[in-house]
C-alpha atoms as a PDB file:
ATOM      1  CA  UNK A   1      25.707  99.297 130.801  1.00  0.00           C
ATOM      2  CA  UNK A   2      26.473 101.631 127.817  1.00  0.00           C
ATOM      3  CA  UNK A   3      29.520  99.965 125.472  1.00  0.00           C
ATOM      4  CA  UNK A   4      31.498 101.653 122.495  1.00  0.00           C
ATOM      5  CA  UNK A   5      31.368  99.311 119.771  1.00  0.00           C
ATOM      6  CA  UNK A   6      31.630  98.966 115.948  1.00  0.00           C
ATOM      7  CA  UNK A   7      28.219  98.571 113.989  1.00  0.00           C
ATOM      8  CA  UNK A   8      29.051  97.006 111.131  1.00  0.00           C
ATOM      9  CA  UNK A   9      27.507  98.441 107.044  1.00  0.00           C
ATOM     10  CA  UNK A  10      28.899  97.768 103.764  1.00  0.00           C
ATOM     11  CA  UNK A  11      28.847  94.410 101.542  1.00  0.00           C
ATOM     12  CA  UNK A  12      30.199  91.096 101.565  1.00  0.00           C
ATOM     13  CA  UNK A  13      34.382  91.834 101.662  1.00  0.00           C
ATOM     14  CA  UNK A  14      33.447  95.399 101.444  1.00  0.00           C
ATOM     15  CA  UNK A  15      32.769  96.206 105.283  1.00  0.00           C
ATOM     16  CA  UNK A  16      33.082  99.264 106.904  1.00  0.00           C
ATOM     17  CA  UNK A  17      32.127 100.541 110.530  1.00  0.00           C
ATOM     18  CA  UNK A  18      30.345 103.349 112.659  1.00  0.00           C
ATOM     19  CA  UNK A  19      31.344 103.358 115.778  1.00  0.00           C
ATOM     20  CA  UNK A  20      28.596 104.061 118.148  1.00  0.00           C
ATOM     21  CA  UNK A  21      27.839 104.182 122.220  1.00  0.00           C
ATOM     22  CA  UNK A  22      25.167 101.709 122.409  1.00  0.00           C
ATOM     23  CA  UNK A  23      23.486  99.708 125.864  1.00  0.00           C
ATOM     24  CA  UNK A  24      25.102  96.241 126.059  1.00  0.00           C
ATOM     25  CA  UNK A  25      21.970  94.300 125.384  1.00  0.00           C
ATOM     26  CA  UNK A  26      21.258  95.467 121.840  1.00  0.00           C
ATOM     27  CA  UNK A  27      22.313  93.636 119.111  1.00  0.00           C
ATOM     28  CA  UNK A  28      25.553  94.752 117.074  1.00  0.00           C
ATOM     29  CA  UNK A  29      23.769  96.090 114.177  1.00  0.00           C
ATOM     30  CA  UNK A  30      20.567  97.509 115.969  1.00  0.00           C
ATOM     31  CA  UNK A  31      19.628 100.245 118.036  1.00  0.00           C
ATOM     32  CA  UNK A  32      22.342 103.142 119.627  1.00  0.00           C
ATOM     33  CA  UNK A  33      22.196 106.064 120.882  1.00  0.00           C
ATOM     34  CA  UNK A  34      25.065 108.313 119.644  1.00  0.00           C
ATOM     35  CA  UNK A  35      27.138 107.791 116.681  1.00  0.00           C
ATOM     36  CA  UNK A  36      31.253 108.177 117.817  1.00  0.00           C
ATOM     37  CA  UNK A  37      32.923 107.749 114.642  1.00  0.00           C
ATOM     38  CA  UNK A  38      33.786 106.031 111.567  1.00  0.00           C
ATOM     39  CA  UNK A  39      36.140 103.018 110.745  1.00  0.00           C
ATOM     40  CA  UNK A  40      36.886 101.986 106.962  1.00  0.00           C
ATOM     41  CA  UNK A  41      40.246  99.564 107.041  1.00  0.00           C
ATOM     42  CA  UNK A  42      39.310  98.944 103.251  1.00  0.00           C
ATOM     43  CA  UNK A  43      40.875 102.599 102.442  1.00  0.00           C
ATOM     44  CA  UNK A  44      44.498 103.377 101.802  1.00  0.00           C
ATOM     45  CA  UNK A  45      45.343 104.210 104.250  1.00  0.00           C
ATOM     46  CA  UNK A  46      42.705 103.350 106.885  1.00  0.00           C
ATOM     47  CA  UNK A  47      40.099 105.795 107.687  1.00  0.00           C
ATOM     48  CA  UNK A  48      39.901 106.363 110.972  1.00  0.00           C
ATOM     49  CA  UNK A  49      37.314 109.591 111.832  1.00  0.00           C
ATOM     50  CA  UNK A  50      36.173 109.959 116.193  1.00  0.00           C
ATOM     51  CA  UNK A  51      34.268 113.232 117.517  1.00  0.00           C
ATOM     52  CA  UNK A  52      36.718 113.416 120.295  1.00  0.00           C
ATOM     53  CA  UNK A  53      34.502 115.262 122.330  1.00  0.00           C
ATOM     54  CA  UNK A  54      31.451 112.440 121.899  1.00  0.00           C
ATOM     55  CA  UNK A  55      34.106 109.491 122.616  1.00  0.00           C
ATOM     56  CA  UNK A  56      35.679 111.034 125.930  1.00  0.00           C
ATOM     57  CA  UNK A  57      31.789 112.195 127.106  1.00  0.00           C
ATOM     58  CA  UNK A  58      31.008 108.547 126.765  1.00  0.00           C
ATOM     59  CA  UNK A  59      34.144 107.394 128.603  1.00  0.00           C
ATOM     60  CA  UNK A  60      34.246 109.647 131.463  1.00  0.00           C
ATOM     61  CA  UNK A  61      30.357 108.252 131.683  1.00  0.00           C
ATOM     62  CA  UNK A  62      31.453 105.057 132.540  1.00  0.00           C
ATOM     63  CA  UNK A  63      30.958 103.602 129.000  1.00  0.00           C
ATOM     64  CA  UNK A  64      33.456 100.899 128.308  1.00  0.00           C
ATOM     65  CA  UNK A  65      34.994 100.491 125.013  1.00  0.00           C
ATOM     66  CA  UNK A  66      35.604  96.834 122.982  1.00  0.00           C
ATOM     67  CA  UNK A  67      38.935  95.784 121.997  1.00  0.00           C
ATOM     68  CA  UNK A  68      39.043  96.843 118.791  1.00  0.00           C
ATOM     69  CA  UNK A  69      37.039 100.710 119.645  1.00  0.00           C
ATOM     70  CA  UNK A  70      39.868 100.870 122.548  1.00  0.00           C
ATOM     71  CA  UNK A  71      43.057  99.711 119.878  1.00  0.00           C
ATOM     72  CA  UNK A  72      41.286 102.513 117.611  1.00  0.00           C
ATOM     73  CA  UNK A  73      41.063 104.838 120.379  1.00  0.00           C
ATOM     74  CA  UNK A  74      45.288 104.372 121.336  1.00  0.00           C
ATOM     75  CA  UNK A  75      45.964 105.163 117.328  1.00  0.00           C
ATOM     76  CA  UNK A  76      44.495 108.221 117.390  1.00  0.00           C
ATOM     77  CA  UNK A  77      44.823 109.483 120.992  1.00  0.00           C
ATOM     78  CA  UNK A  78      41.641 109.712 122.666  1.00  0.00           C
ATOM     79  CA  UNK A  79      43.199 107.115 125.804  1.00  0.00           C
ATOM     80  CA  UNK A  80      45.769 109.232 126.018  1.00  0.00           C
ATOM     81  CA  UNK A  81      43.544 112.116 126.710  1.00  0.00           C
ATOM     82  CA  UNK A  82      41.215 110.042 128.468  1.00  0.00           C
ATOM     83  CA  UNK A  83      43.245 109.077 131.509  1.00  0.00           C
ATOM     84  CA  UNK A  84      45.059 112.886 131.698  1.00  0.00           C
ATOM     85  CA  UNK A  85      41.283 113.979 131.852  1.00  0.00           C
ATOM     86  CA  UNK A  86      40.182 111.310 134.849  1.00  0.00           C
ATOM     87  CA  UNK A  87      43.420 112.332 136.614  1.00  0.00           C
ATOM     88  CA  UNK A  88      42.013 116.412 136.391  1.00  0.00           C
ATOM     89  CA  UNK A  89      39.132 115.232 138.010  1.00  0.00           C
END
């Protein structure tokens, strides 16, 4: 089972995130297999980046998306686009 997740970099109180597609067993910080995005909430304002294309390939794959990738995903969109795109199938 593939799951969109955030893999966490940065230092202590500095973090900021890729978001990647990456199988369910692997550990949060190891081993994906496509990079989605970026996520930086220590920026003013946040800085949120997604390949749209990469995120809804992934989710019309059957990938599911944590909490926090799918809150990310309603800010800028990509659900949105998600379900008109499911419906068109």
């Amino acid at each position: 089972m593939v799951k969109i997740r955030l893999q966490r970099f940065g230092t202590t109180k500095r973090p900021f995130y890729r978001i990647v597609a990456a199988e369910a067993t692997k550990k949060r910080d190891g081993r994906f297999l496509e990079i989605v995005g970026l996520y930086d909430p220590t920026k003013e304002p946040t800085l949120i980046e997604i390949d749209t294309q990469k995120a809804l390939k992934w989710l019309l794959n059957g990938a599911q998306p944590t909490d926090t990738v799918k809150n990310l995903f309603t800010k800028t969109g990509i659900n949105k686009q998600f379900v008109e795109a499911k419906k068109a199938k």
